[in-house]
Protein backbone atom coordinates (compact mmCIF):
# COMPACT_ATOMS: atom_id res chain seq x y z
CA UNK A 1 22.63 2.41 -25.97
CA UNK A 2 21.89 5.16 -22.92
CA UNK A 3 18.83 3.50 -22.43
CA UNK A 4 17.16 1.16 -19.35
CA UNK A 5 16.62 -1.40 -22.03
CA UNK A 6 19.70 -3.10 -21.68
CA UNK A 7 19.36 -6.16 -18.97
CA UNK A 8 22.99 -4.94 -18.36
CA UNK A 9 22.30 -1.46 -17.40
CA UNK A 10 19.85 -2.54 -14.71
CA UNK A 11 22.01 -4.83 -13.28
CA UNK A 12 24.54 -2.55 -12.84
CA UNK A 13 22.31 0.17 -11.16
CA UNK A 14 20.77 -2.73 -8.74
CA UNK A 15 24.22 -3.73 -8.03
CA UNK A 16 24.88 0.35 -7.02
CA UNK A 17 22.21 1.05 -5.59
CA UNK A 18 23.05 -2.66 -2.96
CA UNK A 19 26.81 -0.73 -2.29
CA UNK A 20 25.22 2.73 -1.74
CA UNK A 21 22.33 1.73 0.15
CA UNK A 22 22.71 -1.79 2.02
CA UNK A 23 20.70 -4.94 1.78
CA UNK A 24 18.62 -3.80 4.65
CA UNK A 25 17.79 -0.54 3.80
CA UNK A 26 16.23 -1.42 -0.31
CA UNK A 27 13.25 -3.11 0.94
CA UNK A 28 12.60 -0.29 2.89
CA UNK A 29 13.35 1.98 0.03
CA UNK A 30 10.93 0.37 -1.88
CA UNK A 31 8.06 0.21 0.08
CA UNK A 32 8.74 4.00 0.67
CA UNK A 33 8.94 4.39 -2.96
CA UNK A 34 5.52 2.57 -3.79
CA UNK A 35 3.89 4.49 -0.87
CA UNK A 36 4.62 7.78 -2.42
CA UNK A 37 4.17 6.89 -6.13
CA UNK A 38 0.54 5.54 -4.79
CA UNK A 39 -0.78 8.43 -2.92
CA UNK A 40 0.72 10.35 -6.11
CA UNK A 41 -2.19 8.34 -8.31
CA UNK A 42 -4.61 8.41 -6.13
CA UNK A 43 -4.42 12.24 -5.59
CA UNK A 44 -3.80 12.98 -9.54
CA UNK A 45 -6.90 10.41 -9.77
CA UNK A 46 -8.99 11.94 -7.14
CA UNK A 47 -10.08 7.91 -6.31
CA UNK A 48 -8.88 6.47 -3.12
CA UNK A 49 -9.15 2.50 -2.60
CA UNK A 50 -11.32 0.70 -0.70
CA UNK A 51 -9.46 0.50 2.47
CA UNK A 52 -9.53 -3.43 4.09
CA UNK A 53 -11.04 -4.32 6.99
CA UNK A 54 -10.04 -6.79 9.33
CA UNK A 55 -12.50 -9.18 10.11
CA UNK A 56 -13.08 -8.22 14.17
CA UNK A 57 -13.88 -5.24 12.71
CA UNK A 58 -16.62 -6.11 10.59
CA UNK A 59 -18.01 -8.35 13.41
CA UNK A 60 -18.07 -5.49 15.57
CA UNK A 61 -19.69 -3.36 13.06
CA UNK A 62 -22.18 -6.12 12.78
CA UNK A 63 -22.64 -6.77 16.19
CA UNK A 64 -23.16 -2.81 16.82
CA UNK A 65 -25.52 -2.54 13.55
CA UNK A 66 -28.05 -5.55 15.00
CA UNK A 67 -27.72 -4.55 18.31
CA UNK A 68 -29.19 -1.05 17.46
CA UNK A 69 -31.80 -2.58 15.03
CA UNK A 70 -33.26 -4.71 17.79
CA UNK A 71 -33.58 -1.90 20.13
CA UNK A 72 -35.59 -0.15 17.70
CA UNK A 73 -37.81 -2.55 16.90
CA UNK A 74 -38.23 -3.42 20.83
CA UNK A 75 -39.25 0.28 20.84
């Protein structure tokens, strides 16, 4: 029984890792923690995600992308 796969076990490490740590600082921890396991895949994977774009963004892109089509074709 030295295992994670006791319900108890991880209770008891959440429980020290609240009195070493703070209930401010673990969401922080974990974000942290998800950052750096993620650039980890994507750099063992040699794929990076398709990164999200706001939508003013796209509009400008747009905008920019028409506006140089229709001085071309005034040309």
């Amino acid at each position: 029984m030295l295992g994670l796969d006791n319900p108890i076990h991880i209770a008891f490490l959440f429980v020290l890792l609240l009195l070493v740590f703070g209930a401010k600082r673990l969401p922080e921890l974990g974000h942290s923690l998800g950052a750096g396991l993620r650039g980890f895949k994507e750099s063992i994977s040699g794929e990076s995600p398709a990164r999200q774009l706001d939508p003013a963004t796209v509009a400008n892109q747009a905008d920019a992308h028409q506006a140089t089509g229709a001085s071309s074709s005034a040309s």
